[in-house]
Structures are given as C-alpha cells and as structure tokens.
N, C-alpha and C. Protein backbone atom coordinates (compact mmCIF):
# COMPACT_ATOMS: atom_id res chain seq x y z
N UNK A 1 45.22 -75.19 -78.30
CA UNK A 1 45.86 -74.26 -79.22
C UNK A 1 45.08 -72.95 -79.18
N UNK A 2 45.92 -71.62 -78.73
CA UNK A 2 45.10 -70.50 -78.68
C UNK A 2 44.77 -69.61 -80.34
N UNK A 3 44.01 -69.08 -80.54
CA UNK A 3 43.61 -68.34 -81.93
C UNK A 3 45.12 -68.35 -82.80
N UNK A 4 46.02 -67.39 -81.34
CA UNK A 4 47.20 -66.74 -82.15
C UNK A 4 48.05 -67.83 -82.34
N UNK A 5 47.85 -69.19 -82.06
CA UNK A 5 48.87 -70.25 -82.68
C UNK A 5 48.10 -70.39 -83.71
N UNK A 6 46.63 -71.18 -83.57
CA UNK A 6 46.40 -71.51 -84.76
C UNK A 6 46.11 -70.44 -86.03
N UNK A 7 46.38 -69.11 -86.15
CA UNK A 7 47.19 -67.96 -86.90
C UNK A 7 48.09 -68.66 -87.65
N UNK A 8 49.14 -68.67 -87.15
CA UNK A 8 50.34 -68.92 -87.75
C UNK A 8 50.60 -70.07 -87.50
N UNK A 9 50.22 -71.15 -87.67
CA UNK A 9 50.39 -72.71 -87.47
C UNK A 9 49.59 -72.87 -89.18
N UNK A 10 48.36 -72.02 -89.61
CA UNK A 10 47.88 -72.74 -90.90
C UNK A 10 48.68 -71.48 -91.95
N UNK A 11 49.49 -71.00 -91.80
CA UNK A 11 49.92 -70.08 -92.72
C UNK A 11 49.41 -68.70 -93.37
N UNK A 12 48.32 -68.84 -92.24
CA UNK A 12 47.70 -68.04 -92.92
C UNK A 12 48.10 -66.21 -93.28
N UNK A 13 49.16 -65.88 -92.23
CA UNK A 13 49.33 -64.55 -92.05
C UNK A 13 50.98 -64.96 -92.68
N UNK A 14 51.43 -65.84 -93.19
CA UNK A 14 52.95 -65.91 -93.71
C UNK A 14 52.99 -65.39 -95.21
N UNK A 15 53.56 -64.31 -95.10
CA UNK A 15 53.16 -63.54 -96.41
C UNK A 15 54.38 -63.76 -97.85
N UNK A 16 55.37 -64.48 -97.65
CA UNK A 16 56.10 -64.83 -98.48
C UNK A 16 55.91 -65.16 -99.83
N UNK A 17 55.43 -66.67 -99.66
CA UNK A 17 55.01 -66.90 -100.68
C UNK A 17 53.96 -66.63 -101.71
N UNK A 18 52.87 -66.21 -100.87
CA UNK A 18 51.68 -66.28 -100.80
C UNK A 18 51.32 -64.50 -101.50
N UNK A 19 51.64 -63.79 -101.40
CA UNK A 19 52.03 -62.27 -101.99
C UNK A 19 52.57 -61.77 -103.21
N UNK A 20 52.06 -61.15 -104.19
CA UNK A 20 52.54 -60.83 -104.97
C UNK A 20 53.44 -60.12 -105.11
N UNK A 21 54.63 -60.09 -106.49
CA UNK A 21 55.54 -59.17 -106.50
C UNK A 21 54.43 -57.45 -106.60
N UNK A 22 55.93 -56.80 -106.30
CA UNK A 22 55.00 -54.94 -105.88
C UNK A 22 55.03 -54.71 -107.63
N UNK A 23 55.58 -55.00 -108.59
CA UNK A 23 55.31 -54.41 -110.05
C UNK A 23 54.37 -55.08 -110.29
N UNK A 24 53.59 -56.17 -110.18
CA UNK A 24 52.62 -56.70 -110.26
C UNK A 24 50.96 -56.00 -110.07
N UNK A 25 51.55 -55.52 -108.49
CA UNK A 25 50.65 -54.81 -107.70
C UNK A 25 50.45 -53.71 -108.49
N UNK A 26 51.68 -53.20 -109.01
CA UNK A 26 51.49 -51.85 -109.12
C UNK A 26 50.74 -51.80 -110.62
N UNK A 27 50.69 -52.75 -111.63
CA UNK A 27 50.37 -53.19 -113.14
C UNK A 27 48.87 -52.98 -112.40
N UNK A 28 48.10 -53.82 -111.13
CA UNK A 28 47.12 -54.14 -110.94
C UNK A 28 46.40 -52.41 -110.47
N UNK A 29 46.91 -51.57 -109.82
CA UNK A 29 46.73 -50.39 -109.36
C UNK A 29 46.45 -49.90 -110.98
N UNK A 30 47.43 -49.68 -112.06
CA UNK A 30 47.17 -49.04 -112.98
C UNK A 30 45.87 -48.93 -113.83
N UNK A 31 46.04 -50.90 -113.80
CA UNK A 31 44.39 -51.36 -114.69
C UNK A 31 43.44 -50.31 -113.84
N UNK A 32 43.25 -50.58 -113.19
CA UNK A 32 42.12 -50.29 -111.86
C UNK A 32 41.80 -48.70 -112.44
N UNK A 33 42.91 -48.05 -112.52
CA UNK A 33 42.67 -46.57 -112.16
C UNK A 33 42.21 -46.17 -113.91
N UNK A 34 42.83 -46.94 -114.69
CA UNK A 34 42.39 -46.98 -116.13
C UNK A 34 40.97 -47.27 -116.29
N UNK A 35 40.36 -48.55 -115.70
CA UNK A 35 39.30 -48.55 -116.03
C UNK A 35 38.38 -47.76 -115.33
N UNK A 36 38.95 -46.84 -114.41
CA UNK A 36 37.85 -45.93 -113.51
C UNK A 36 37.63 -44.85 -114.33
N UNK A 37 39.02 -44.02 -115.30
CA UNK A 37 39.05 -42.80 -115.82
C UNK A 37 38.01 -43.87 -116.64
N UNK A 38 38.23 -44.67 -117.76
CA UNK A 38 37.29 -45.01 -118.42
C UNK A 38 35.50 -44.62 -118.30
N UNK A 39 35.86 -45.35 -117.14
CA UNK A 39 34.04 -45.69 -116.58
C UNK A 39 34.04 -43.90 -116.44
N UNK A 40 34.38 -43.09 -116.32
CA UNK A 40 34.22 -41.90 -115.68
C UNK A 40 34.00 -41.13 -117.13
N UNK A 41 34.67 -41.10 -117.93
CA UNK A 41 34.61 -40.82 -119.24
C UNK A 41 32.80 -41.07 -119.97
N UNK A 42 32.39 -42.43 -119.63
CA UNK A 42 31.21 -42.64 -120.46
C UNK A 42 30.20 -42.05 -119.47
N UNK A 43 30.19 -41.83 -118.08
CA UNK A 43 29.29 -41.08 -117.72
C UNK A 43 29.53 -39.68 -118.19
N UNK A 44 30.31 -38.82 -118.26
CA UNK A 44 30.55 -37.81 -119.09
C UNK A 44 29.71 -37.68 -120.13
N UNK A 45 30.00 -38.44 -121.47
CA UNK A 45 28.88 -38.20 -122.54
C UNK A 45 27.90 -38.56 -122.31
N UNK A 46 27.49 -39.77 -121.03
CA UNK A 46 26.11 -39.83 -121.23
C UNK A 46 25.30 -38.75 -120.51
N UNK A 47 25.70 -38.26 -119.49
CA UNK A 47 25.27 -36.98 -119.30
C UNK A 47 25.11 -35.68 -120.16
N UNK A 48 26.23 -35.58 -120.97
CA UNK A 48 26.05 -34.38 -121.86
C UNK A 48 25.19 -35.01 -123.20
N UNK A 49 25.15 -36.20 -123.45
CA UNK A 49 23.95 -36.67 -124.73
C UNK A 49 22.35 -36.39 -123.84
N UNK A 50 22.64 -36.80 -122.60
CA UNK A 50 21.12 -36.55 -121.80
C UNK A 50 20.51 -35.22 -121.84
N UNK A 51 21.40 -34.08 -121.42
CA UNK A 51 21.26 -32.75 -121.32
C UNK A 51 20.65 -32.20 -123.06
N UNK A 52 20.77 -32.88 -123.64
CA UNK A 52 21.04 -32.15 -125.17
C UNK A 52 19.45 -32.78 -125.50
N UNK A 53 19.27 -34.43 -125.33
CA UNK A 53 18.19 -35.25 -125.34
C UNK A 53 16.94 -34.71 -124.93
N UNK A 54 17.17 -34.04 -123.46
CA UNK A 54 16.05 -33.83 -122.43
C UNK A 54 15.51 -32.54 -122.78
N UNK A 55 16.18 -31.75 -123.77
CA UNK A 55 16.01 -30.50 -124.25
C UNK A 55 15.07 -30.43 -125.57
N UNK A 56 14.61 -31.98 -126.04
CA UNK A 56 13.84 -31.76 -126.98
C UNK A 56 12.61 -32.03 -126.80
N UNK A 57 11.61 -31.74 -127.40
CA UNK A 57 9.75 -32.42 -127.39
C UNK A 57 9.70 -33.78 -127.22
N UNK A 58 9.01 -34.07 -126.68
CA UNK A 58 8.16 -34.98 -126.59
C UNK A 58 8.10 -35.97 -127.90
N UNK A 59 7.80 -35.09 -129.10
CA UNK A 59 7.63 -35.69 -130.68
C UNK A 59 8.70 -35.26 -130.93
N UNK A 60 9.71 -34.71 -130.61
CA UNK A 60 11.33 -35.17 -131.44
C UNK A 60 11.63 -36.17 -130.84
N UNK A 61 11.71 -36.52 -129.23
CA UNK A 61 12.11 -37.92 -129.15
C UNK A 61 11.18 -39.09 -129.65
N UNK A 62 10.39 -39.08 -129.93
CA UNK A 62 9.65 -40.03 -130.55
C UNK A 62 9.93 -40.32 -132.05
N UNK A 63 10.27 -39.51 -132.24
CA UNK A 63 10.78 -39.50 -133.99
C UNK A 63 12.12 -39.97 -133.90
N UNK A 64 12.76 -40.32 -133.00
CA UNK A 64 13.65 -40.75 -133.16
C UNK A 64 14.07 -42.15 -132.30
N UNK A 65 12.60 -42.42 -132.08
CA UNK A 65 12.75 -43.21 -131.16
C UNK A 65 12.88 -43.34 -129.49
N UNK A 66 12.82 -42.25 -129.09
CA UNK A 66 13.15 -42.46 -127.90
C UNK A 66 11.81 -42.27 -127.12
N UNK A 67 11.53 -42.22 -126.07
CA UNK A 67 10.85 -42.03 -124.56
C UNK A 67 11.44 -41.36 -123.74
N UNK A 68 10.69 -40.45 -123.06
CA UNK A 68 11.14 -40.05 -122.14
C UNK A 68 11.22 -40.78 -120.59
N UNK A 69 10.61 -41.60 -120.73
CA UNK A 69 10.45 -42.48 -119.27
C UNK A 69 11.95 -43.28 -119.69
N UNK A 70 12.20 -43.81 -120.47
CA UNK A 70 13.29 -44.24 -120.72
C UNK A 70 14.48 -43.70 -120.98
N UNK A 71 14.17 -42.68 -121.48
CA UNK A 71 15.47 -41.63 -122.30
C UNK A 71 17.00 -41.95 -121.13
N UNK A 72 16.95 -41.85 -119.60
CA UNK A 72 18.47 -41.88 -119.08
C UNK A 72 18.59 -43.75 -119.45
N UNK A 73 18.04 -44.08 -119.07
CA UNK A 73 18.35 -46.03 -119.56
C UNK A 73 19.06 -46.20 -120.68
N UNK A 74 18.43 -45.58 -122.05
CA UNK A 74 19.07 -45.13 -122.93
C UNK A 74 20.14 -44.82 -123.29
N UNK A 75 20.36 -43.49 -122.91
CA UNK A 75 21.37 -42.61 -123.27
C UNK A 75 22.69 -43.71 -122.50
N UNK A 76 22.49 -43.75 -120.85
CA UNK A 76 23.65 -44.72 -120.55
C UNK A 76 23.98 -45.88 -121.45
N UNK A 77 23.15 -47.01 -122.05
CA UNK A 77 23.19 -48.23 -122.47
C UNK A 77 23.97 -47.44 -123.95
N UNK A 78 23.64 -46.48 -124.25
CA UNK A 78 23.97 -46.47 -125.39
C UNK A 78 25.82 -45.69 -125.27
N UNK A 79 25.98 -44.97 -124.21
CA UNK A 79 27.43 -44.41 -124.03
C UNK A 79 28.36 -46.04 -123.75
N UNK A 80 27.66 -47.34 -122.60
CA UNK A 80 28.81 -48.02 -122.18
C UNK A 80 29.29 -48.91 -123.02
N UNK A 81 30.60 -48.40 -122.83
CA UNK A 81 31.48 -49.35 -123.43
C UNK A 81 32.24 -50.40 -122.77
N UNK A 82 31.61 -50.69 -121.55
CA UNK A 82 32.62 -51.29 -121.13
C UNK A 82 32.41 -52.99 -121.47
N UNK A 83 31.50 -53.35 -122.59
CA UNK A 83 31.83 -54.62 -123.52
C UNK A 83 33.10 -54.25 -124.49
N UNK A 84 33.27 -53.30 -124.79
CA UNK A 84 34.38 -53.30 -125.90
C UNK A 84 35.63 -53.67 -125.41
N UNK A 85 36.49 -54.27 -126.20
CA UNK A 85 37.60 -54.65 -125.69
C UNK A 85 38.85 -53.54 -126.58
C-alpha cells in the first residue's frame, strides 16, 4: 500500500463528516478576534498605568507599595483580565 492509498484508505483527508459547519467556523473566527481586541485592550492600560507609575520616586512607589524592579509585573498582573468571565 503506497502513502497516497493509505491517505485515503484511513479517512484521514475525507472532509465530510469530519469538518465543521462554516457559521460555526465563522462564531470560532469571531471569539478569536474578540479575545485578541480584548487581550490588546489590557496591554493598553497597562502600559499607560506604567508610563504614569514609572514617572514617580522611588518613595512614592513605596508608599504605595510598589517596587520598581517589579513595578511592569505589577502593573500587567494588575490590568489582566483575562480570569474574568
């Protein structure tokens, strides 16, 4: 049996059944592109909370808790949302 029988002898390239409907696909394209603007969104503020962050002393971030060795770890952990439902 050469490759191209055993191809199409285990079904593997028979796309019938095995394929989703295209509104399906296309539901699956939407999520996708939703959760990208999403994800794209929280780097947004965490960049502009960083910029605003990185602009203070040493002893303002400390007074408020923060570090600067830490401050981007931070600022991200504190923008993602992507636990929220």
């Amino acid at each position: 049996m050469t490759a191209h029988d055993h191809l199409f002898a285990s079904g593997a390239l028979a796309g019938d059944e095995s394929t989703t409907p295209l509104p399906n696909w296309i539901r699956s394209i939407g999520l996708r592109l939703a959760a990208w603007a999403k994800n794209c969104a929280d780097y947004w503020e965490a960049a502009a909370m960083y910029e605003q962050l990185a602009a203070l002393s040493d002893a303002e971030l400390t007074r408020r808790g923060l570090s600067r060795g830490t401050l981007a770890r931070d600022v991200r952990t504190a923008c993602d949302r992507s636990g929220d439902a």
